[in-house]
N, C-alpha and C. Protein backbone atom coordinates (compact mmCIF):
# COMPACT_ATOMS: atom_id res chain seq x y z
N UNK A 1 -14.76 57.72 -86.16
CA UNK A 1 -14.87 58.06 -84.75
C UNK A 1 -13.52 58.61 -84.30
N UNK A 2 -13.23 59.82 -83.62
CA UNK A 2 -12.12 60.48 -83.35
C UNK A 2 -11.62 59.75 -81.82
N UNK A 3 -12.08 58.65 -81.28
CA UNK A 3 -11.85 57.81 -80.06
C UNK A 3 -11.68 56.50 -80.46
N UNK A 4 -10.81 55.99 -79.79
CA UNK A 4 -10.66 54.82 -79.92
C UNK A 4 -11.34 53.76 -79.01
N UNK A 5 -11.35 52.75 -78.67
CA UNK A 5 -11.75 51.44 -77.75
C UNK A 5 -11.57 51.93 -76.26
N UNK A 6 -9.91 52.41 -76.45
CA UNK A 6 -9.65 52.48 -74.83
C UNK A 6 -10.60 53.72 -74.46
N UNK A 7 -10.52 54.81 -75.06
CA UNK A 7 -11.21 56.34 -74.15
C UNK A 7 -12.31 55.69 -74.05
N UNK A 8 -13.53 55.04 -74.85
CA UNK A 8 -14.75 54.85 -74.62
C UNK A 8 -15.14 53.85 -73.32
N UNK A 9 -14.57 53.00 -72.71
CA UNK A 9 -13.71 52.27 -72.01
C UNK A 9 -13.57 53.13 -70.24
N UNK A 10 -12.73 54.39 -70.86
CA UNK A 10 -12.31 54.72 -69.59
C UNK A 10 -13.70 55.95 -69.55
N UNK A 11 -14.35 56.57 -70.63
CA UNK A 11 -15.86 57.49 -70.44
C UNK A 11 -16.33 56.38 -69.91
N UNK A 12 -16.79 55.36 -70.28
CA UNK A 12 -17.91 54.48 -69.24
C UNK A 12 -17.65 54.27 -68.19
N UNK A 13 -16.27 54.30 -67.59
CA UNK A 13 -15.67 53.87 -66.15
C UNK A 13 -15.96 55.08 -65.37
N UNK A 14 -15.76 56.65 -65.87
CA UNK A 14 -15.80 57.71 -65.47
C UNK A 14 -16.50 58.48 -65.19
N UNK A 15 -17.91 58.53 -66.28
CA UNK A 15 -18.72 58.82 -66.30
C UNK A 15 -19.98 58.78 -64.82
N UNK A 16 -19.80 57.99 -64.13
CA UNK A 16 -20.68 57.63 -63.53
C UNK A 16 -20.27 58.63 -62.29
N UNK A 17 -18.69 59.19 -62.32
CA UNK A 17 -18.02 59.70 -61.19
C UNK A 17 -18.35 61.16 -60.65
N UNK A 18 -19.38 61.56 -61.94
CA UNK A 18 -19.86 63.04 -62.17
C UNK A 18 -21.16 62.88 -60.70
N UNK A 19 -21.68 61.73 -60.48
CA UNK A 19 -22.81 61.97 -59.14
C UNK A 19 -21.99 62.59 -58.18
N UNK A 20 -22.56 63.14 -57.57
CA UNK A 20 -22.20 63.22 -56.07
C UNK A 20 -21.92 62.37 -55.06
N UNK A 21 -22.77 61.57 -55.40
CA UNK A 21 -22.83 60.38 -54.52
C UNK A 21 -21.80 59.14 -54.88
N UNK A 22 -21.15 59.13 -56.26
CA UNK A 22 -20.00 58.42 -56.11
C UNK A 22 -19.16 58.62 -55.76
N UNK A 23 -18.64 57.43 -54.81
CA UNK A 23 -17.28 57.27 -53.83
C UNK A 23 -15.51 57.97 -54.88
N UNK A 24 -15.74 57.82 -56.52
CA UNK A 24 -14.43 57.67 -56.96
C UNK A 24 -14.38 59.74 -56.90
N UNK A 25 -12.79 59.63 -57.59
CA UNK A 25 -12.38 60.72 -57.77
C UNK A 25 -13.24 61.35 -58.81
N UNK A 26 -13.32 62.37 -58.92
CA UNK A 26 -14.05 63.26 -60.29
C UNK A 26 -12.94 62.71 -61.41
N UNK A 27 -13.67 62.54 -62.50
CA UNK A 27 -12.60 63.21 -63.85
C UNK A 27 -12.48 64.39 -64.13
N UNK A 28 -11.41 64.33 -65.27
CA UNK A 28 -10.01 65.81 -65.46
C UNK A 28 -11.50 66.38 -66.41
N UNK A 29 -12.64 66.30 -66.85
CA UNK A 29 -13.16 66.89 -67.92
C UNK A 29 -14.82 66.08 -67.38
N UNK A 30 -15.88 67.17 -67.37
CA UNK A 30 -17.01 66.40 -67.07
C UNK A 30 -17.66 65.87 -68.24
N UNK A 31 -18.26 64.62 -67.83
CA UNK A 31 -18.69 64.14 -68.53
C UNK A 31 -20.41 62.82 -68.52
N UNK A 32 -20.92 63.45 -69.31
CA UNK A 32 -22.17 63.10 -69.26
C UNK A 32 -22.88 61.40 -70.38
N UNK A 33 -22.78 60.68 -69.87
CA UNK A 33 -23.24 59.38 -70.95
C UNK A 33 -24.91 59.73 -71.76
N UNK A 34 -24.80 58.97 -72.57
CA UNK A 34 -26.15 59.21 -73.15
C UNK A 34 -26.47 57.39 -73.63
N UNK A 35 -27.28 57.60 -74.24
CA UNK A 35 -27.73 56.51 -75.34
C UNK A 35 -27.14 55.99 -76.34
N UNK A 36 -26.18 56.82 -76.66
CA UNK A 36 -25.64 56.10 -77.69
C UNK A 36 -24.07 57.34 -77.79
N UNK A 37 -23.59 57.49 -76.71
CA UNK A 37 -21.70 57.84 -76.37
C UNK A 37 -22.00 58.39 -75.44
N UNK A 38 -20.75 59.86 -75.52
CA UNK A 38 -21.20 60.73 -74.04
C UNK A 38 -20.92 62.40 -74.85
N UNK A 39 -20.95 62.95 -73.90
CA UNK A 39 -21.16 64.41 -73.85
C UNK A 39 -20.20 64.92 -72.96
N UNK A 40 -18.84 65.60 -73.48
CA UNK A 40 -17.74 65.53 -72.33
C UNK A 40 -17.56 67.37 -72.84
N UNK A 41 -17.51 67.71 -71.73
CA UNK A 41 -17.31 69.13 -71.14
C UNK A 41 -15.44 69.41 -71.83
N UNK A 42 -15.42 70.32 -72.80
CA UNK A 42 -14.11 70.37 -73.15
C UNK A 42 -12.94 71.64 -71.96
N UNK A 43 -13.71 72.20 -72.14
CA UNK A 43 -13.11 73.33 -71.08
C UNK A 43 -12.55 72.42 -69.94
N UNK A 44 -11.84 73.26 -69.49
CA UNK A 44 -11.07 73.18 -68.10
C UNK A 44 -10.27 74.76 -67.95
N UNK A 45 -10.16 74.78 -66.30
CA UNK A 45 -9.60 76.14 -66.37
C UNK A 45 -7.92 75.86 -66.40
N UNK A 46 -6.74 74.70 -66.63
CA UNK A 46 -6.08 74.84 -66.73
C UNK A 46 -6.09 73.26 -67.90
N UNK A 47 -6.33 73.62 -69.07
CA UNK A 47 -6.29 72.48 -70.02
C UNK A 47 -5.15 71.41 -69.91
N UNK A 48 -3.96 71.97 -69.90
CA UNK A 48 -2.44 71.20 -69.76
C UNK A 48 -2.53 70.49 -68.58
N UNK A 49 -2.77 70.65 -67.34
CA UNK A 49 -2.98 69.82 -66.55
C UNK A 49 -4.05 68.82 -66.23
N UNK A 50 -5.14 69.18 -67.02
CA UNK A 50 -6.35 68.69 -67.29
C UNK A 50 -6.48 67.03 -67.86
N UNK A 51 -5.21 67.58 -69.67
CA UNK A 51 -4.64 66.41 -69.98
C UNK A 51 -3.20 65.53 -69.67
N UNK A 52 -2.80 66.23 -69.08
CA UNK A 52 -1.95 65.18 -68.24
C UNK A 52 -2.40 64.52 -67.58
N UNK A 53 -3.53 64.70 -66.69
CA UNK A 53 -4.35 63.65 -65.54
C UNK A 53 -4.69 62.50 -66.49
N UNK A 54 -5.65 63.23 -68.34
CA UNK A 54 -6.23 62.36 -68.59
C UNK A 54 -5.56 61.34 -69.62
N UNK A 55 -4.46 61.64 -69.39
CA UNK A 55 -2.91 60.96 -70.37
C UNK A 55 -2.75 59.94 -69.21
N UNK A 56 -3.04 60.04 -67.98
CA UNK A 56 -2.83 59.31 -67.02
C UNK A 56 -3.45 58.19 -66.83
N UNK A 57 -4.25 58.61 -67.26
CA UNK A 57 -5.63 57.74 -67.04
C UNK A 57 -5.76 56.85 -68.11
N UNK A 58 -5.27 57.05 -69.40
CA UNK A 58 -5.17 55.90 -70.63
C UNK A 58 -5.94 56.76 -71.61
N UNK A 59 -6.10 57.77 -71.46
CA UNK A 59 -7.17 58.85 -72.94
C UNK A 59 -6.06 58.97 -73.78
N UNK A 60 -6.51 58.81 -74.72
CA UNK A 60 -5.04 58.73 -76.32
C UNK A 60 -5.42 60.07 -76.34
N UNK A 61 -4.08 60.14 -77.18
CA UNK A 61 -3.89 61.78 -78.14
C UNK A 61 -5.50 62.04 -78.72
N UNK A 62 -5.36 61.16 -79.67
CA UNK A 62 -6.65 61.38 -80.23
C UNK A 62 -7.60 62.32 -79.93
N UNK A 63 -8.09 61.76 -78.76
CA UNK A 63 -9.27 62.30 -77.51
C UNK A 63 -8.99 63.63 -77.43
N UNK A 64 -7.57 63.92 -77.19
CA UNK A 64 -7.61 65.03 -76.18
C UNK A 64 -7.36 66.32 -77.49
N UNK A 65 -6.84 65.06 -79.02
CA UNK A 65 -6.81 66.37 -79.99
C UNK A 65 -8.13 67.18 -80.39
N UNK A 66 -9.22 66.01 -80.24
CA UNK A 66 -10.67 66.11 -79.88
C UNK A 66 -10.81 67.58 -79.41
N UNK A 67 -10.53 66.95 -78.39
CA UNK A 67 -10.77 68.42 -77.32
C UNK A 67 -10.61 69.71 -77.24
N UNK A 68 -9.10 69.62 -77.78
CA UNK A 68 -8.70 70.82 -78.17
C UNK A 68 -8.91 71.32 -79.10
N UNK A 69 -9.72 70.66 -80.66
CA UNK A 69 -9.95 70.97 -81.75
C UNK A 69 -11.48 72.18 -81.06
N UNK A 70 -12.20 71.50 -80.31
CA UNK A 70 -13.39 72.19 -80.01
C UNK A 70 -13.31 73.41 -79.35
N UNK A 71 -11.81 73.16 -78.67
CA UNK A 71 -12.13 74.62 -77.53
C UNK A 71 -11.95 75.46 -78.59
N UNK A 72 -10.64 75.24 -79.80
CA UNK A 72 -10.42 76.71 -80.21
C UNK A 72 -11.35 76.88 -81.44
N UNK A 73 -12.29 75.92 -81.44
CA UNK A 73 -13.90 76.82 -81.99
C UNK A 73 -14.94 77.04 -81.91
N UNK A 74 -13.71 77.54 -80.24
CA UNK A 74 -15.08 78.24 -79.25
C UNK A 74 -16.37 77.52 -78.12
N UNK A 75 -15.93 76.11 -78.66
CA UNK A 75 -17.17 74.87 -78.34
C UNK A 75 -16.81 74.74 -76.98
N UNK A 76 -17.66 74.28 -76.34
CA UNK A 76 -17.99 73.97 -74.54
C UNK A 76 -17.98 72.44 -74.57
N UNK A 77 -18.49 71.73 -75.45
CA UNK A 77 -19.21 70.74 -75.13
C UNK A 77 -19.19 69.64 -76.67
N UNK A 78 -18.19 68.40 -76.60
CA UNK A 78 -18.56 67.69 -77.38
C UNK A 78 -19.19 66.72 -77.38
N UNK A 79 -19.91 66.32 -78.58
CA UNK A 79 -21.03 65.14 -78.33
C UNK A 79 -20.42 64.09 -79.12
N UNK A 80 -19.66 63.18 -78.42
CA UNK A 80 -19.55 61.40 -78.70
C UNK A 80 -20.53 60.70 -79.39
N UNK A 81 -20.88 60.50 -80.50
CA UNK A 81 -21.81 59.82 -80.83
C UNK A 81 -21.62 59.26 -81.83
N UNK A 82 -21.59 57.78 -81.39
CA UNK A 82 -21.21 56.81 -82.29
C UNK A 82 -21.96 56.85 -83.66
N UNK A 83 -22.71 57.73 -84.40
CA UNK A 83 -22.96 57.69 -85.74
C UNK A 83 -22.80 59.25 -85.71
N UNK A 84 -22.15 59.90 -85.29
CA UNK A 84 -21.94 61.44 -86.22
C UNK A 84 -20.59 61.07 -86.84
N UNK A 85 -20.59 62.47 -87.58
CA UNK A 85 -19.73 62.94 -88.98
C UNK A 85 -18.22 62.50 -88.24
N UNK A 86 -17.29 62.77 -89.18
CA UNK A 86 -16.18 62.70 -88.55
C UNK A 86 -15.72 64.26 -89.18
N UNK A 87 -14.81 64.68 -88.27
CA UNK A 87 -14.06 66.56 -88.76
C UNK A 87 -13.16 66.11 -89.16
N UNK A 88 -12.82 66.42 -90.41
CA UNK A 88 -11.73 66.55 -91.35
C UNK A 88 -10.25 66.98 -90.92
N UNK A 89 -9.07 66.18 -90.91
CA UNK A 89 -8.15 67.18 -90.50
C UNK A 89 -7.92 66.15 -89.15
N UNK A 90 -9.06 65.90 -88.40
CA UNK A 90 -8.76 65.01 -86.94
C UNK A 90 -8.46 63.61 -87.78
N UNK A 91 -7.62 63.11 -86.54
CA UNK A 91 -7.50 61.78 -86.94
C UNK A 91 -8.66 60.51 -86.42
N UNK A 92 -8.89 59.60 -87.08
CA UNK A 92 -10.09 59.16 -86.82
C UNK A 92 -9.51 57.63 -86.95
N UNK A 93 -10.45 56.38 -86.51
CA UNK A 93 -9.87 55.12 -86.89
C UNK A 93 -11.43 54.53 -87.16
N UNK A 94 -10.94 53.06 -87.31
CA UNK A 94 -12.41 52.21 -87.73
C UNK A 94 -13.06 51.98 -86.32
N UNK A 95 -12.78 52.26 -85.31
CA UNK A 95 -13.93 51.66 -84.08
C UNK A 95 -14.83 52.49 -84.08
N UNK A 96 -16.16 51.85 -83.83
CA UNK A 96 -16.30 50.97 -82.97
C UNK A 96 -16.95 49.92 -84.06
């Protein structure tokens, strides 16, 4: 898994912030929960500030190398899911 404890942690805290109707701030990157992880929008129109918010927020390197691994191939949209592959090259740990 290219996430650790804490990002999955702060996607479940965040996630919910994408309604309209919740009171909190948006997150730096949208993001959608599912059944089994989430679905987080990699784009942003200014990435660097994007992850500074989400460096702020407690998202490890990891996450955000995640992120950036996808934009530059081309990807919109990664899918969190606690039983896919892991990409070679990312760093990955034993959770969950």
């Amino acid at each position: 898994m290219h996430i650790d404890g804490r990002d999955d942690e702060i996607l479940a805290e965040l996630a919910p912030r994408e309604r309209r109707d919740h009171p909190g701030a948006a997150p730096p990157f949208r993001i959608i929960e599912h059944g089994w992880g989430f679905i987080v929008d990699a784009y942003a129109e200014d990435f660097r500030e994007a992850s500074e918010e989400a460096l702020a927020l407690g998202f490890s390197e990891r996450f955000l190398a995640l992120l950036d691994y996808a934009r530059r191939q081309g990807c919109r949209w990664v899918n969190l899911d606690f039983d896919a592959d892991s990409i070679e090259g990312l760093e990955s740990g034993d959770w969950p």
